[in-house]
C-alpha atoms as a PDB file:
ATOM      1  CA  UNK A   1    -206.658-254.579 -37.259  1.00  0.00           C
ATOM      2  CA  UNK A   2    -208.240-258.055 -37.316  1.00  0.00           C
ATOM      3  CA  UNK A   3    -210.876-258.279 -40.097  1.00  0.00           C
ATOM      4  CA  UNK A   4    -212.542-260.201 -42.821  1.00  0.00           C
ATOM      5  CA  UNK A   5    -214.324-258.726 -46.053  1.00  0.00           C
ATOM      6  CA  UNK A   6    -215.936-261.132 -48.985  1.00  0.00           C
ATOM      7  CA  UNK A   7    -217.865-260.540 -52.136  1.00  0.00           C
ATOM      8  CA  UNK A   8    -218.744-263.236 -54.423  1.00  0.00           C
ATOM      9  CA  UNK A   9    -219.654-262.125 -58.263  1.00  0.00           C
ATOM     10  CA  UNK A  10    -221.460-264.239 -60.320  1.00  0.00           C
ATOM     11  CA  UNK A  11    -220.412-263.464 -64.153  1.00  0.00           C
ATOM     12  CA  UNK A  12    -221.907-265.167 -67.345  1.00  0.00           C
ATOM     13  CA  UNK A  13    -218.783-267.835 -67.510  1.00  0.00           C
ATOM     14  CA  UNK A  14    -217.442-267.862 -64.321  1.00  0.00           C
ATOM     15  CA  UNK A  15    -217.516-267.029 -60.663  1.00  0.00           C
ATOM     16  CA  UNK A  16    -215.563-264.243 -58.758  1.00  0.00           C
ATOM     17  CA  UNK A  17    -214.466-264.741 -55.259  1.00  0.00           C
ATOM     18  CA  UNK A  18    -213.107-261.609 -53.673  1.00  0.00           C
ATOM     19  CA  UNK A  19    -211.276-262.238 -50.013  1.00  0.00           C
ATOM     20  CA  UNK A  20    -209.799-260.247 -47.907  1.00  0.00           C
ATOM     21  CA  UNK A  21    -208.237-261.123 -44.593  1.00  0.00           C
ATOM     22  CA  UNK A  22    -206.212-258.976 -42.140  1.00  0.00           C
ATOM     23  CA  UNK A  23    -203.954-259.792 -38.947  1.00  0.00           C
ATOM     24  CA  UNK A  24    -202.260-257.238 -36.440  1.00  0.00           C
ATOM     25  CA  UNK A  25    -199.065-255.620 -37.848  1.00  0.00           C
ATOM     26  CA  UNK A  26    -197.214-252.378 -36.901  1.00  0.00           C
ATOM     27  CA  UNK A  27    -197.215-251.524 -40.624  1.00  0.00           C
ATOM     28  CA  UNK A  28    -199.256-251.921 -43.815  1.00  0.00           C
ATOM     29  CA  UNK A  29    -197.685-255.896 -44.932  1.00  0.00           C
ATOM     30  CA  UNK A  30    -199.530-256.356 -48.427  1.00  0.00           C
ATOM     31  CA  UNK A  31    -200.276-260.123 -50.330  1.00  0.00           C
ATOM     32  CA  UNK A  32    -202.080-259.742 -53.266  1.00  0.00           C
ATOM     33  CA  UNK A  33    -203.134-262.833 -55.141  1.00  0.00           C
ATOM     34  CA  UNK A  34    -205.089-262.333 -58.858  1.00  0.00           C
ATOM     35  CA  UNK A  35    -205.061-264.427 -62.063  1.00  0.00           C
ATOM     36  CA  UNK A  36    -202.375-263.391 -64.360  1.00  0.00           C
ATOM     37  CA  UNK A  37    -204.914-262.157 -66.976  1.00  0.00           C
ATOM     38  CA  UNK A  38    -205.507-259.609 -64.256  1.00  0.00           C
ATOM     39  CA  UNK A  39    -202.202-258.773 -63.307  1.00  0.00           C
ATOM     40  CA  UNK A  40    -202.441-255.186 -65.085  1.00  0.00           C
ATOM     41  CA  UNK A  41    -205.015-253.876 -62.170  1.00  0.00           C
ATOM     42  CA  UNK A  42    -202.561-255.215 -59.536  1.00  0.00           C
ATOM     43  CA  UNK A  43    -201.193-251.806 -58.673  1.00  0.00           C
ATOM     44  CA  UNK A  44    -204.474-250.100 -58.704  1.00  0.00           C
ATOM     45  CA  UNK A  45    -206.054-252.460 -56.061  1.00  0.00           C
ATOM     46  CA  UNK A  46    -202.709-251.914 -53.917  1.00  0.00           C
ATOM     47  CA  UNK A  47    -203.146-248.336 -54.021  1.00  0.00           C
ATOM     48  CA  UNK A  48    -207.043-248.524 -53.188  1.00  0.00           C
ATOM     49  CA  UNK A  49    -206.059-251.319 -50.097  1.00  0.00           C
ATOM     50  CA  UNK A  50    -203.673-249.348 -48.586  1.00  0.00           C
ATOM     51  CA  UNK A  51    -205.723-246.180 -48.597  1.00  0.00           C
ATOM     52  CA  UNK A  52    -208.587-248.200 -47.011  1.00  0.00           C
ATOM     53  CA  UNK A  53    -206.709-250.329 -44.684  1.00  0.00           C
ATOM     54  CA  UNK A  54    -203.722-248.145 -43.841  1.00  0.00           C
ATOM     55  CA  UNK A  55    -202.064-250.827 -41.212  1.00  0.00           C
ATOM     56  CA  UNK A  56    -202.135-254.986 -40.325  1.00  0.00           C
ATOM     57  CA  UNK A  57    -200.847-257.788 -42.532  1.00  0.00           C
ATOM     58  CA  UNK A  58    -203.295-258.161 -45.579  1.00  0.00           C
ATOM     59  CA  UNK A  59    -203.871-260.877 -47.540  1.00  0.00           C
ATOM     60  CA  UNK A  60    -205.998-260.046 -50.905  1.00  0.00           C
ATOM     61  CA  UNK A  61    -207.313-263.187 -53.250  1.00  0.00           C
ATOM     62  CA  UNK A  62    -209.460-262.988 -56.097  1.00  0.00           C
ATOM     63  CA  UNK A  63    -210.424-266.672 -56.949  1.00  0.00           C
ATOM     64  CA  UNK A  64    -212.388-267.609 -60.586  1.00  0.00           C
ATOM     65  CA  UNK A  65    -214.103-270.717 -60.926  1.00  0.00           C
ATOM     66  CA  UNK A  66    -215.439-271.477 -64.359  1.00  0.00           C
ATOM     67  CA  UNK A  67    -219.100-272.510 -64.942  1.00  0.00           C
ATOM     68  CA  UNK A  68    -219.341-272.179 -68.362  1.00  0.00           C
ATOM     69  CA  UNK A  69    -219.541-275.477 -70.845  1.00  0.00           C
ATOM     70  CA  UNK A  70    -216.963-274.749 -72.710  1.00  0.00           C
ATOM     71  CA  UNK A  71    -213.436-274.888 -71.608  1.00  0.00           C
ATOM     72  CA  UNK A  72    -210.389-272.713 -73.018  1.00  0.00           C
ATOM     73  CA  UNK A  73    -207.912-275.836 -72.659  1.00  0.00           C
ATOM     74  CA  UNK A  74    -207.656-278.145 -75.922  1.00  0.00           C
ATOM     75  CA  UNK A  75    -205.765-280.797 -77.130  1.00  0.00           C
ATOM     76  CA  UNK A  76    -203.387-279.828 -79.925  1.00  0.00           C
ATOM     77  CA  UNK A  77    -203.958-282.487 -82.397  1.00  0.00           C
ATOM     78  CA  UNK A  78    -200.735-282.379 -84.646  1.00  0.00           C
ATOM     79  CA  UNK A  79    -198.126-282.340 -81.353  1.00  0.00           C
ATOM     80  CA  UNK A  80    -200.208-285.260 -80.287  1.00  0.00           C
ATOM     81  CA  UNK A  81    -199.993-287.280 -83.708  1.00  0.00           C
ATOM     82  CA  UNK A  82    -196.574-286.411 -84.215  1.00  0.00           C
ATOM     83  CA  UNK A  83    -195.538-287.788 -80.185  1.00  0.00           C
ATOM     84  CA  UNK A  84    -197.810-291.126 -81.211  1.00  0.00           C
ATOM     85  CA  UNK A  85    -196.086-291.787 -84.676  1.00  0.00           C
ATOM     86  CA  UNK A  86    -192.546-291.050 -83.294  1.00  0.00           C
ATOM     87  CA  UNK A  87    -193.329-293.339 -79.757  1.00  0.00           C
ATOM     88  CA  UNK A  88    -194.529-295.951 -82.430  1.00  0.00           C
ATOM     89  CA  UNK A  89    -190.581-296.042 -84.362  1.00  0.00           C
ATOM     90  CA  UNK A  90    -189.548-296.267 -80.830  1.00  0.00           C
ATOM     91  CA  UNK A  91    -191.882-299.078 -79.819  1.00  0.00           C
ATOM     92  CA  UNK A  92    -192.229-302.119 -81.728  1.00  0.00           C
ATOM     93  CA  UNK A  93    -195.258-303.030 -83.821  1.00  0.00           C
ATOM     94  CA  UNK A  94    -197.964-304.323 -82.021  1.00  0.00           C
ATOM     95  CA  UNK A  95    -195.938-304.059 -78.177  1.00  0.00           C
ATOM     96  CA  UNK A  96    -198.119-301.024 -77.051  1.00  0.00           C
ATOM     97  CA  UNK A  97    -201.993-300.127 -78.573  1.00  0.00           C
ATOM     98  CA  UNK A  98    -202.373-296.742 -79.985  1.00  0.00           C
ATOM     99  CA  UNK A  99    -204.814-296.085 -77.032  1.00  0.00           C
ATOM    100  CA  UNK A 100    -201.561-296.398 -74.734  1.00  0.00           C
ATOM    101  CA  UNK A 101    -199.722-294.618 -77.102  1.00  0.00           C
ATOM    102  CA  UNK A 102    -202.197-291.830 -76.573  1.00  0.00           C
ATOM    103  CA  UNK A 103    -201.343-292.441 -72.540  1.00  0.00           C
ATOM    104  CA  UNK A 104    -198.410-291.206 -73.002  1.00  0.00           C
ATOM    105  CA  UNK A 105    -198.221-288.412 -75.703  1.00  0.00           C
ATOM    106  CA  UNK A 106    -200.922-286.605 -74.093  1.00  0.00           C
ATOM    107  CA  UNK A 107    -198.659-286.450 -71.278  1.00  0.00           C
ATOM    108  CA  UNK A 108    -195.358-284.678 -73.042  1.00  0.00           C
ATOM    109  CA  UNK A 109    -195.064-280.903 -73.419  1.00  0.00           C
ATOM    110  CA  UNK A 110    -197.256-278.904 -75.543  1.00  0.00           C
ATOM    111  CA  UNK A 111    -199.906-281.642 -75.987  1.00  0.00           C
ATOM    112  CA  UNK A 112    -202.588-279.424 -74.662  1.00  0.00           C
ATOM    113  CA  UNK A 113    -202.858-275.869 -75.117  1.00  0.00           C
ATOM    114  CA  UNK A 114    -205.020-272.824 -73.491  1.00  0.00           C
ATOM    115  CA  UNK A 115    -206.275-270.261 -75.017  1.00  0.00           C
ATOM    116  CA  UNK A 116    -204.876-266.687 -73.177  1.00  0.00           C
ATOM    117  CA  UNK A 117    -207.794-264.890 -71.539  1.00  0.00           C
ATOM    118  CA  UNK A 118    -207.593-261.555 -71.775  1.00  0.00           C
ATOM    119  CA  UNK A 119    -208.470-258.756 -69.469  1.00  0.00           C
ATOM    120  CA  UNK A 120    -212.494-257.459 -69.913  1.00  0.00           C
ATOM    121  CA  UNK A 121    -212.851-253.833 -69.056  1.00  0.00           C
ATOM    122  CA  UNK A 122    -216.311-254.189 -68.376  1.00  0.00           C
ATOM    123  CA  UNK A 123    -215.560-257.540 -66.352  1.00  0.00           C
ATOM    124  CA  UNK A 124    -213.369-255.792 -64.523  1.00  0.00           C
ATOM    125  CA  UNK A 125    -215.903-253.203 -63.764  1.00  0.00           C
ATOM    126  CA  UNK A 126    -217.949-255.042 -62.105  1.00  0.00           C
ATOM    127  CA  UNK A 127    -215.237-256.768 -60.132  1.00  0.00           C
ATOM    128  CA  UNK A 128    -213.700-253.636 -59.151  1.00  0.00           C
ATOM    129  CA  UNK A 129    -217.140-252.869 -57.421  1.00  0.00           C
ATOM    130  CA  UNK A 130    -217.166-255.814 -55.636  1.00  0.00           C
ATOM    131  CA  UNK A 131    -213.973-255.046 -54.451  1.00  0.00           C
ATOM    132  CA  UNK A 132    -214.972-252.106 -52.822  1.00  0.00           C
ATOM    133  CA  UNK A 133    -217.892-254.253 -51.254  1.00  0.00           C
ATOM    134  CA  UNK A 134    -215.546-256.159 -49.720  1.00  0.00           C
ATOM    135  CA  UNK A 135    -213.346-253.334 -48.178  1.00  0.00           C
ATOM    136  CA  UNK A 136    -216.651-252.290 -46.602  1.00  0.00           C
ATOM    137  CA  UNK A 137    -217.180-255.205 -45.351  1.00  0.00           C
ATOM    138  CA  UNK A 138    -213.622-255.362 -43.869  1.00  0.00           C
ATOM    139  CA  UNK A 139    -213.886-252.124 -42.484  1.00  0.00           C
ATOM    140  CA  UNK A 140    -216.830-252.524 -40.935  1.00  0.00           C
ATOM    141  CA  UNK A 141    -215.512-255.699 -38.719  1.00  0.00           C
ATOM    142  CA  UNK A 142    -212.518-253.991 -38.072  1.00  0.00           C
ATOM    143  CA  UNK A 143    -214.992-251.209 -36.339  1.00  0.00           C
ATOM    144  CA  UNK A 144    -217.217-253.278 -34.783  1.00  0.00           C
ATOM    145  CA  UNK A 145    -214.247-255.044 -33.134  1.00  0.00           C
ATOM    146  CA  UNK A 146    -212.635-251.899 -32.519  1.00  0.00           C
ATOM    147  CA  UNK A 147    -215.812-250.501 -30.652  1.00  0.00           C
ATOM    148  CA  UNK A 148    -215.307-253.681 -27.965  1.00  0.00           C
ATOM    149  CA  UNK A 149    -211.727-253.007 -27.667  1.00  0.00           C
ATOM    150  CA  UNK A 150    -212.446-249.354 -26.637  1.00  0.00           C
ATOM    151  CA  UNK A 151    -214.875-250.387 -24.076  1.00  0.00           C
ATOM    152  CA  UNK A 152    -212.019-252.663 -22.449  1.00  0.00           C
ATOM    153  CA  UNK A 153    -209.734-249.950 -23.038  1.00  0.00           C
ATOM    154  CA  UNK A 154    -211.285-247.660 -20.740  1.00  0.00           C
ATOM    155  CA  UNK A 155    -212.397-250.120 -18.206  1.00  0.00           C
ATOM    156  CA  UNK A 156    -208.358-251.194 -18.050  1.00  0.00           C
ATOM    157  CA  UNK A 157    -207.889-247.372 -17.360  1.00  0.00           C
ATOM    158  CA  UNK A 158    -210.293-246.442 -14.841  1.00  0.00           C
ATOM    159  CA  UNK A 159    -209.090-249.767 -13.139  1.00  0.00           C
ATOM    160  CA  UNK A 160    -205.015-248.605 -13.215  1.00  0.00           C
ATOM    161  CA  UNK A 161    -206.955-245.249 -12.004  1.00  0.00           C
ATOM    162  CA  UNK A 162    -208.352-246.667  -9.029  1.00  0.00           C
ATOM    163  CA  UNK A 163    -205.339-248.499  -8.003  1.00  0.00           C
ATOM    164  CA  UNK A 164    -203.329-245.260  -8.201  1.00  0.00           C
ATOM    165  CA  UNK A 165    -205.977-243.685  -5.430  1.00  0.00           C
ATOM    166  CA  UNK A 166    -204.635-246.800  -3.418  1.00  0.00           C
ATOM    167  CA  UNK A 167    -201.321-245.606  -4.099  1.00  0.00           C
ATOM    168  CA  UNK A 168    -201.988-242.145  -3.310  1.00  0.00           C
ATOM    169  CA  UNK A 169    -204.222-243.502  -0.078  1.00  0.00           C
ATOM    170  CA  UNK A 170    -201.098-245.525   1.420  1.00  0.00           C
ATOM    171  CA  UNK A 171    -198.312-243.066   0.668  1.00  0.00           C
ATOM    172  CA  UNK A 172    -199.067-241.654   4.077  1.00  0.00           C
ATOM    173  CA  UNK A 173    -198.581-244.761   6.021  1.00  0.00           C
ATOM    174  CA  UNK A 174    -195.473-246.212   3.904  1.00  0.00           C
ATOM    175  CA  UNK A 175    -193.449-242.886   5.322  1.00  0.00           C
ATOM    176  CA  UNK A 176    -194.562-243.640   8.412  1.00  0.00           C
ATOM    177  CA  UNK A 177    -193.088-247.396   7.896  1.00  0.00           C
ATOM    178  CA  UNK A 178    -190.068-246.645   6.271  1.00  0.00           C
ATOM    179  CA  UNK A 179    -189.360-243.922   9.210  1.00  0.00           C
ATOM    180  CA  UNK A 180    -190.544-246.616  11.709  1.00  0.00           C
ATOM    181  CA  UNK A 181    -188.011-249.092  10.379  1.00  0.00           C
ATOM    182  CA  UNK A 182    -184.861-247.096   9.932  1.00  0.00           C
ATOM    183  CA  UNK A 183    -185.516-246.011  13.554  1.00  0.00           C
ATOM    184  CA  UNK A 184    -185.548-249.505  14.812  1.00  0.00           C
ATOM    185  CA  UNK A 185    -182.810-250.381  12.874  1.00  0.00           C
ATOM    186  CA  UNK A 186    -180.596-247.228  14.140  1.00  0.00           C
ATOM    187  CA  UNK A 187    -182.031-248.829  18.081  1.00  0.00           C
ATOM    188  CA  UNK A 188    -180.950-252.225  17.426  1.00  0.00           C
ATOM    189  CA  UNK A 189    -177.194-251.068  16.759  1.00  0.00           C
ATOM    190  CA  UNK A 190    -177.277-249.709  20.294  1.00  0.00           C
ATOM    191  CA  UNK A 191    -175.263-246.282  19.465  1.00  0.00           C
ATOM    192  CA  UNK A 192    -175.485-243.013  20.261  1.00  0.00           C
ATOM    193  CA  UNK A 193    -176.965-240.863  17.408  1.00  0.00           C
ATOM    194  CA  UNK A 194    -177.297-237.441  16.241  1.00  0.00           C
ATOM    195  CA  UNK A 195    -180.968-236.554  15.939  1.00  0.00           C
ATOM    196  CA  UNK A 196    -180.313-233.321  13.764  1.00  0.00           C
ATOM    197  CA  UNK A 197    -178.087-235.701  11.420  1.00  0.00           C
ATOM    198  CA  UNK A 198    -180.477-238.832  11.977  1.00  0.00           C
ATOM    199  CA  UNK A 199    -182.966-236.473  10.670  1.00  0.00           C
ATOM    200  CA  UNK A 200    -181.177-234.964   7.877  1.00  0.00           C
ATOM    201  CA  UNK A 201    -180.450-238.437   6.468  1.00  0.00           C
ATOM    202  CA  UNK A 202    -183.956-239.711   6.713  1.00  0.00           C
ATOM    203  CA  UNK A 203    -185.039-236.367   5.044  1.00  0.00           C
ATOM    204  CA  UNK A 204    -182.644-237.702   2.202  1.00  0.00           C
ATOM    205  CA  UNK A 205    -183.825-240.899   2.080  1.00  0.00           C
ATOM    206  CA  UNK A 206    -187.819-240.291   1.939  1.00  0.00           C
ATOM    207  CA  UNK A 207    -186.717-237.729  -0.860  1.00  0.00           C
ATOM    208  CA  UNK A 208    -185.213-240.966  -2.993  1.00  0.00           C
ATOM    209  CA  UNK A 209    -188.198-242.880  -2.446  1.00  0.00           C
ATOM    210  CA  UNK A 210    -190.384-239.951  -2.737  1.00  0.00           C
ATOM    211  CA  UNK A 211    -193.311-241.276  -5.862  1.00  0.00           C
ATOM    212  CA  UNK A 212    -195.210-237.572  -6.359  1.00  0.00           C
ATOM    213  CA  UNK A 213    -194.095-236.821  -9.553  1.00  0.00           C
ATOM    214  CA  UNK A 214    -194.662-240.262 -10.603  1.00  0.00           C
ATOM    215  CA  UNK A 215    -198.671-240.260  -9.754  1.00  0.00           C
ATOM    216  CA  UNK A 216    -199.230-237.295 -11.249  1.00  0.00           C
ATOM    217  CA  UNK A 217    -197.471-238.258 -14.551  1.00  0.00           C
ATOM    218  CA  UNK A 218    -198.927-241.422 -14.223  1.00  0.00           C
ATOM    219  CA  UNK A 219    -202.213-239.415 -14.088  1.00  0.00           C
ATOM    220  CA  UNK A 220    -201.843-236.995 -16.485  1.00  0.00           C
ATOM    221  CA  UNK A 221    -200.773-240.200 -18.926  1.00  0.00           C
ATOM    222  CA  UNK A 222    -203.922-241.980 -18.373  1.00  0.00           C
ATOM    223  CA  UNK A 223    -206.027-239.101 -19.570  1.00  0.00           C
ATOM    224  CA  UNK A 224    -203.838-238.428 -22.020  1.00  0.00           C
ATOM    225  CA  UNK A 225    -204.727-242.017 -22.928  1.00  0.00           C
ATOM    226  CA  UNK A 226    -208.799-241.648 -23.356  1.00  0.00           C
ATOM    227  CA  UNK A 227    -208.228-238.325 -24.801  1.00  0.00           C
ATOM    228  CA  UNK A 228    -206.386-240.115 -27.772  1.00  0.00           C
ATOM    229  CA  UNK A 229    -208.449-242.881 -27.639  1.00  0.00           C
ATOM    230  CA  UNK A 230    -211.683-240.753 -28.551  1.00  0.00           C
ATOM    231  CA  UNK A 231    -209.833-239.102 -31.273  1.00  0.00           C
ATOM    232  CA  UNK A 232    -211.341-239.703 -34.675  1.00  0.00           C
ATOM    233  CA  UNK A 233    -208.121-239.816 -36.159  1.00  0.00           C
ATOM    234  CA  UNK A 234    -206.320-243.323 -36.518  1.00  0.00           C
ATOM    235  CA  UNK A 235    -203.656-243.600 -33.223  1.00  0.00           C
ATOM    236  CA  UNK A 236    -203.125-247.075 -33.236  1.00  0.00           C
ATOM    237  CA  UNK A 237    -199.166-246.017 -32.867  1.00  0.00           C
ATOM    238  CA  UNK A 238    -199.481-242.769 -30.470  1.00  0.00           C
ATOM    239  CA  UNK A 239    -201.010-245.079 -27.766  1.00  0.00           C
ATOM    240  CA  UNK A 240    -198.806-247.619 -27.859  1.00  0.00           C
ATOM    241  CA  UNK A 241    -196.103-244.419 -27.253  1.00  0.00           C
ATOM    242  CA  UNK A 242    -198.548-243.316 -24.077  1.00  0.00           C
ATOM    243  CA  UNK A 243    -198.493-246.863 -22.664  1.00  0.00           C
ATOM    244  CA  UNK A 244    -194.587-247.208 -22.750  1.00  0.00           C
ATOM    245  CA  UNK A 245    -195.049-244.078 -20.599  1.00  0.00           C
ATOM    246  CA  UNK A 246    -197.529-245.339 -18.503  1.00  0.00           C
ATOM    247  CA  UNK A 247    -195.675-248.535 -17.861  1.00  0.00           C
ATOM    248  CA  UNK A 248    -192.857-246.409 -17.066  1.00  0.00           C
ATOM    249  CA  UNK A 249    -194.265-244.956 -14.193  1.00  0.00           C
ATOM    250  CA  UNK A 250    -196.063-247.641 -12.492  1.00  0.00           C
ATOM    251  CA  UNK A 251    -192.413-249.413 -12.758  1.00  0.00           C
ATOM    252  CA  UNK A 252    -190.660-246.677 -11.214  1.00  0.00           C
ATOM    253  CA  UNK A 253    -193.325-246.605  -8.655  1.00  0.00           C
ATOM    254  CA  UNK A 254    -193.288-249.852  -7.377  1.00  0.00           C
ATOM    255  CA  UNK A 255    -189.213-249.573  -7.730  1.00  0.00           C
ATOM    256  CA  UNK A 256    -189.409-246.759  -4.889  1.00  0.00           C
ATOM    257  CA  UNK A 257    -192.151-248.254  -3.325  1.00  0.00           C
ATOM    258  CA  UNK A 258    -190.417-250.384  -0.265  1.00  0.00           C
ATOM    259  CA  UNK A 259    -194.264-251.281   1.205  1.00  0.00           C
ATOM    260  CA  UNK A 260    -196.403-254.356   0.834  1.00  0.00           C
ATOM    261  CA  UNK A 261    -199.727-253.146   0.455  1.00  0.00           C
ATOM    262  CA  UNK A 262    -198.408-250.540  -2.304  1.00  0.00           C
ATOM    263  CA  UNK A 263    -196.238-252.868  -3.767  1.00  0.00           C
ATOM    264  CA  UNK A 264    -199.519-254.966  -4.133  1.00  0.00           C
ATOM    265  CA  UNK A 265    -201.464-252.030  -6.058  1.00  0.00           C
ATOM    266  CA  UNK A 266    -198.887-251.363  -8.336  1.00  0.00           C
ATOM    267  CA  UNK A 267    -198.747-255.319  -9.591  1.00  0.00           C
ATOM    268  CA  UNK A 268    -202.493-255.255  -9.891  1.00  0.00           C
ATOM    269  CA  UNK A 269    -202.097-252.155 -12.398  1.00  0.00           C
ATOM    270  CA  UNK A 270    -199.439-253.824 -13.936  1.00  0.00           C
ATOM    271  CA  UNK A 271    -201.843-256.942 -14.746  1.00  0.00           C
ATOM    272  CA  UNK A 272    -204.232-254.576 -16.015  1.00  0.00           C
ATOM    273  CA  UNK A 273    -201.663-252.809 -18.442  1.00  0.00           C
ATOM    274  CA  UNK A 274    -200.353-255.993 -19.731  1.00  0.00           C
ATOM    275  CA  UNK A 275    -204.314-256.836 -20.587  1.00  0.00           C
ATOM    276  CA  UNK A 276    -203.836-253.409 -22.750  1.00  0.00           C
ATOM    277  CA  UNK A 277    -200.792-253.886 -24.500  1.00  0.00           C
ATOM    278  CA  UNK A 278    -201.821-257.408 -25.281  1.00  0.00           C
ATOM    279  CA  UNK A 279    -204.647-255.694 -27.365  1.00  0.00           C
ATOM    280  CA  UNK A 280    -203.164-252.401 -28.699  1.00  0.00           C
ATOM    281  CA  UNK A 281    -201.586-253.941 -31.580  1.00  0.00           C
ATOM    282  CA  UNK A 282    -205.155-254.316 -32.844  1.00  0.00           C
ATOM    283  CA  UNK A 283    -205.833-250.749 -32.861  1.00  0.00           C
ATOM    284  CA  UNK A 284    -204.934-248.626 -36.233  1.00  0.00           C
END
């Protein structure tokens, strides 16, 4: 959701600057910031910003820089005079010049006022346009970066993939371990045993630590994953859901796992799903 969109309009007495910047959020988080005189259009360029942007915190600025001669601040002569002749009872005649008199009325309130722009249709026209300019532009970033996400995306995916062949490759030997090592242990006590029990309880045991239904969830959830992912619809939220799943089952995996070289595997695809989630956040 990170992106940047600007339009600059050039207008006959001033300049528009249009910005609009946008950070990771789970939810649409909205800032607008426009001169009061357009304060009126504020809803309207929520509604079109949400509908554009749907998700990420937003912030929205329109800056105006006047370039025109004239200026819509003046001095208002009468408050002024009045402020000098009343600071000249206080004062007496001759301590201050009229100059520093001047200092110091043009300072109280109401010595200057500013004329109250009001809001130009056909100004706003044009601005409005540039607006949408700027959205485009916005968009089109957040696409571009989106485009290099999905390309680490799926290389994260067909790396957790591999790993889970290693899993699947070593599941063979580990029940040969953990047999191996329940055996010596039962031979180091020195007792006489029960094979048909022995058996029955190792039978139990292997069942607790058995990780079949985890690989092929853990499977099924990673192509789950690029199925969503090539979705044209926006899913930012849905695969954040399918990698809570998917870091289910690597957990429980390495949980049951009780072997080294497994145990191994499953950290390397929990390094790679940690590079994910670090970057799904960006995704709308």
């Amino acid at each position: 959701m990170t992106g940047y969109g600007k339009a600059v309009l050039q207008l006959p007495t001033k300049k528009v600057t249009i910005e609009i910047k946008s950070l990771n959020s789970k939810n649409l988080d909205l800032n607008v910031r426009i001169p009061s005189y357009y304060k009126e259009k504020e809803l309207a360029v929520r509604k079109k910003l949400a509908k554009a942007l749907v998700r990420g915190k937003v912030d929205f600025s329109i800056f105006v820089e006047m370039t025109a001669d004239e200026t819509s601040t003046s001095i208002n002569k009468g408050v002024v005079n009045e402020y000098m002749q009343q600071l000249r009872n206080v004062v007496q005649t001759g301590a201050s010049s009229d100059v520093e008199l001047l200092k110091m009325a043009i300072k109280m309130p109401d010595a200057l006022k500013t004329a109250r722009e009001e809001l130009d249709e056909n100004e706003w026209l044009l601005i409005d346009k540039n607006i949408d300019t700027a959205i485009v532009e916005i968009v089109q970033y957040r696409k571009d970066e989106a485009a290099s996400l999905e390309v680490d995306f799926k290389e994260r995916v067909a790396n957790i993939s591999r790993y889970l062949e290693e899993v699947k490759a070593l599941d063979g030997d580990r029940i040969e371990n953990v047999k191996t090592r329940l055996k010596k242990a039962i031979d180091d006590l020195k007792v006489d045993t029960d094979n048909n029990r022995f058996e029955q309880e190792l039978i139990y045991y292997l069942e607790k630590l058995d990780i079949n239904e985890e690989k092929v969830r853990l499977a099924n959830h990673l192509d789950y994953f690029l199925k969503t992912l090539a979705s044209e619809d926006s899913n930012g939220k849905k695969l954040g859901f399918i990698i809570q799943e998917i870091g289910r089952e690597i957990n429980t995996t390495g949980s049951k796992a009780n072997f080294a070289p497994m145990q191994k595997a499953v950290i390397q695809m929990k390094n790679e799903l940690e590079q994910i989630k670090e970057q799904i956040l960006n995704v709308l």
